[in-house]
Structure formats: C-alpha cells, structure tokens
Protein backbone atom coordinates (compact mmCIF):
# COMPACT_ATOMS: atom_id res chain seq x y z
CA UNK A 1 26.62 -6.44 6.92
CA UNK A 2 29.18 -9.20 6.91
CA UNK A 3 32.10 -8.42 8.28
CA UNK A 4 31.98 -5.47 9.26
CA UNK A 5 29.53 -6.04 11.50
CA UNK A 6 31.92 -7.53 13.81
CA UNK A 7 33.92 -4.42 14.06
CA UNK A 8 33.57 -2.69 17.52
CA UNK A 9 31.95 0.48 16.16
CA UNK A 10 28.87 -1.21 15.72
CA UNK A 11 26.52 -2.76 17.95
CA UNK A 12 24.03 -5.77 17.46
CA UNK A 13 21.04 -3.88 15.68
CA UNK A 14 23.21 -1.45 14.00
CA UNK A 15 21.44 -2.12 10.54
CA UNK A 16 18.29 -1.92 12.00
CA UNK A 17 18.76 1.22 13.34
CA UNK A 18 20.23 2.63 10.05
CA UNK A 19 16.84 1.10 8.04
CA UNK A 20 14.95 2.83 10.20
CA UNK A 21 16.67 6.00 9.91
CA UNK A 22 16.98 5.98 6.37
CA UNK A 23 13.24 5.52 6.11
CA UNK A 24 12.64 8.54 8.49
CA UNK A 25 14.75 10.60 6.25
CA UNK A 26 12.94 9.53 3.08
CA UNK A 27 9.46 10.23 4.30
CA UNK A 28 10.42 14.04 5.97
CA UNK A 29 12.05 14.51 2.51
CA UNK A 30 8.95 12.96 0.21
CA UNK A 31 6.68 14.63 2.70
CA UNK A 32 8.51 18.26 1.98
CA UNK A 33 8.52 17.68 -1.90
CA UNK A 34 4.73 17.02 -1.61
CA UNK A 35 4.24 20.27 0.41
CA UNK A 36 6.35 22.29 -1.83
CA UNK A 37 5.17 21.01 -4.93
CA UNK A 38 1.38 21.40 -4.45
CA UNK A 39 1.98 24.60 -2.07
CA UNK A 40 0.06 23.68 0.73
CA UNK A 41 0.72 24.33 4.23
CA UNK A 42 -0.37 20.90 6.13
CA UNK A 43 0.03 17.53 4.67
CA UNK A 44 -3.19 15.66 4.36
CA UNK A 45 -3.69 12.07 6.25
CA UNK A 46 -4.32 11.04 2.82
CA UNK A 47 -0.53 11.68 1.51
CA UNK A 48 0.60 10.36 4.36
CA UNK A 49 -1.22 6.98 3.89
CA UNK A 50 -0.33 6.93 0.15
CA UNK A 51 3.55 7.67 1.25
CA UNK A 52 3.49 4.91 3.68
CA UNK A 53 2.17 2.74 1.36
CA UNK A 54 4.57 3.86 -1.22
CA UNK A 55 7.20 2.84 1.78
CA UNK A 56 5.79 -0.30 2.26
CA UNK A 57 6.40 -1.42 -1.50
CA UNK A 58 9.55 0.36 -1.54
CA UNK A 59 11.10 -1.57 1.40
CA UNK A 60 9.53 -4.53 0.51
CA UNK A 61 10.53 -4.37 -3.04
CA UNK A 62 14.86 -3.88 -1.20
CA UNK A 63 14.21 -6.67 0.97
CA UNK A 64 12.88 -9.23 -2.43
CA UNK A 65 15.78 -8.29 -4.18
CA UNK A 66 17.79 -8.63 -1.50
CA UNK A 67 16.47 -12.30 -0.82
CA UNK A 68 16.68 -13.49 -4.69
CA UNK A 69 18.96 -11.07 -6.94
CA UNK A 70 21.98 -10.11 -4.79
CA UNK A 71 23.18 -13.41 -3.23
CA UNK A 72 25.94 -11.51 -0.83
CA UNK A 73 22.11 -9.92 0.88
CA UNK A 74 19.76 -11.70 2.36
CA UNK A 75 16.30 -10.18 2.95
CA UNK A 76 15.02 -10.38 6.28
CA UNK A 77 11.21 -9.57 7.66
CA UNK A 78 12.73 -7.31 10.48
CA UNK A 79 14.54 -4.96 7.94
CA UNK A 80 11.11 -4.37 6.53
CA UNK A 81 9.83 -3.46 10.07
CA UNK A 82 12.22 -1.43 10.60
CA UNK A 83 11.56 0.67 7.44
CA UNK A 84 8.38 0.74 8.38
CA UNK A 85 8.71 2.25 12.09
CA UNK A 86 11.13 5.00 10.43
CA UNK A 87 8.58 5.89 7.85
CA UNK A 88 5.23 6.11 10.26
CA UNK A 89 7.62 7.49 13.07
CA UNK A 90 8.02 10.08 10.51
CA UNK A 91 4.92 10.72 9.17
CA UNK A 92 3.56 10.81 12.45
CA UNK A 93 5.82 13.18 13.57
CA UNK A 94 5.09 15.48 10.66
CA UNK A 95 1.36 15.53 10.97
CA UNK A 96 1.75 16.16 15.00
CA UNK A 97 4.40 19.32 14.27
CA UNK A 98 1.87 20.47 11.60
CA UNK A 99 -1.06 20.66 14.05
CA UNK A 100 1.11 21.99 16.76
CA UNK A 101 1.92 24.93 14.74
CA UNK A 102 -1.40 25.51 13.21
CA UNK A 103 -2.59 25.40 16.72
CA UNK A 104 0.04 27.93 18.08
CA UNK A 105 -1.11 30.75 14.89
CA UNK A 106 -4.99 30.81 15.97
C-alpha cells in the first residue's frame, strides 16, 4: 500500500485483511445472484465449487497483473491466500446457514 501503510490507522496485515474481506463480500453477493437468478432456495456444493474456482482465477488473475502490468503493485502469493480464505470462509458459511435453516423448517 506504499505509504500509507505507514500511517497509524493501519496495522501490519491491514491489506490482508481487506483481500480477504473483499473476497467474502464477492462470494455472499455471487452466491445471492445465483440463488435469485435460478430461484432456488439452497445453493448446491456444485456452485459453490465452480464460484471458488471462479475466485481462484479471479484473484489469481489481480495478483499477475499486479506482478507484470502495474509496476507501482507487486503481486504477492499471500494476497492470493487471503482471497481465497474470504471466498471459502464465505461459501462455507453460506452452505452451513442454508442447512441450519432448512433444518429449523422440518
């Protein structure tokens, strides 16, 4: 984050924190579209792989342009992690809340 990182408001692992945020985010929201789009109630462990793997090459795509077309970025491996935890953090927590409330209607 250059130098802004150094400001006191943030603390070491700041972006990390905000990657994996902004991939939690993404996936609840993709995750919702799906739902609403299709009009089904529970999202299948099949469009959650396919999002997460949609993730994957998402994040992975940032981080490559990051390392080669933006020289003020530099791509790092634990970016890409961290996008990752957000996203399956996510989509876990989706497909638990799902269950839990499917379970609480019978």
């Amino acid at each position: 984050m250059g130098p802004i990182s150094n400001s006191p408001m943030f603390f070491p692992g700041f972006d990390k924190l905000v990657h994996c945020g902004f991939f939690f985010v993404l996936v609840v929201f993709w995750s919702n579209g799906i739902l609403r789009q299709q009009n089904i109630k529970h999202l299948s462990y099949k469009s959650a792989a396919v999002i997460l793997v949609w993730c994957l090459v998402y994040g992975g795509a940032i981080e490559i342009l990051q390392l080669t077309v933006f020289t003020w970025r530099s791509g790092e491996w634990g970016d890409l992690f961290a996008d990752m935890v957000g996203a399956c953090m996510a989509a876990f927590s989706i497909l638990v809340i799902e269950k839990a409330l499917g379970h609480e209607k019978n």
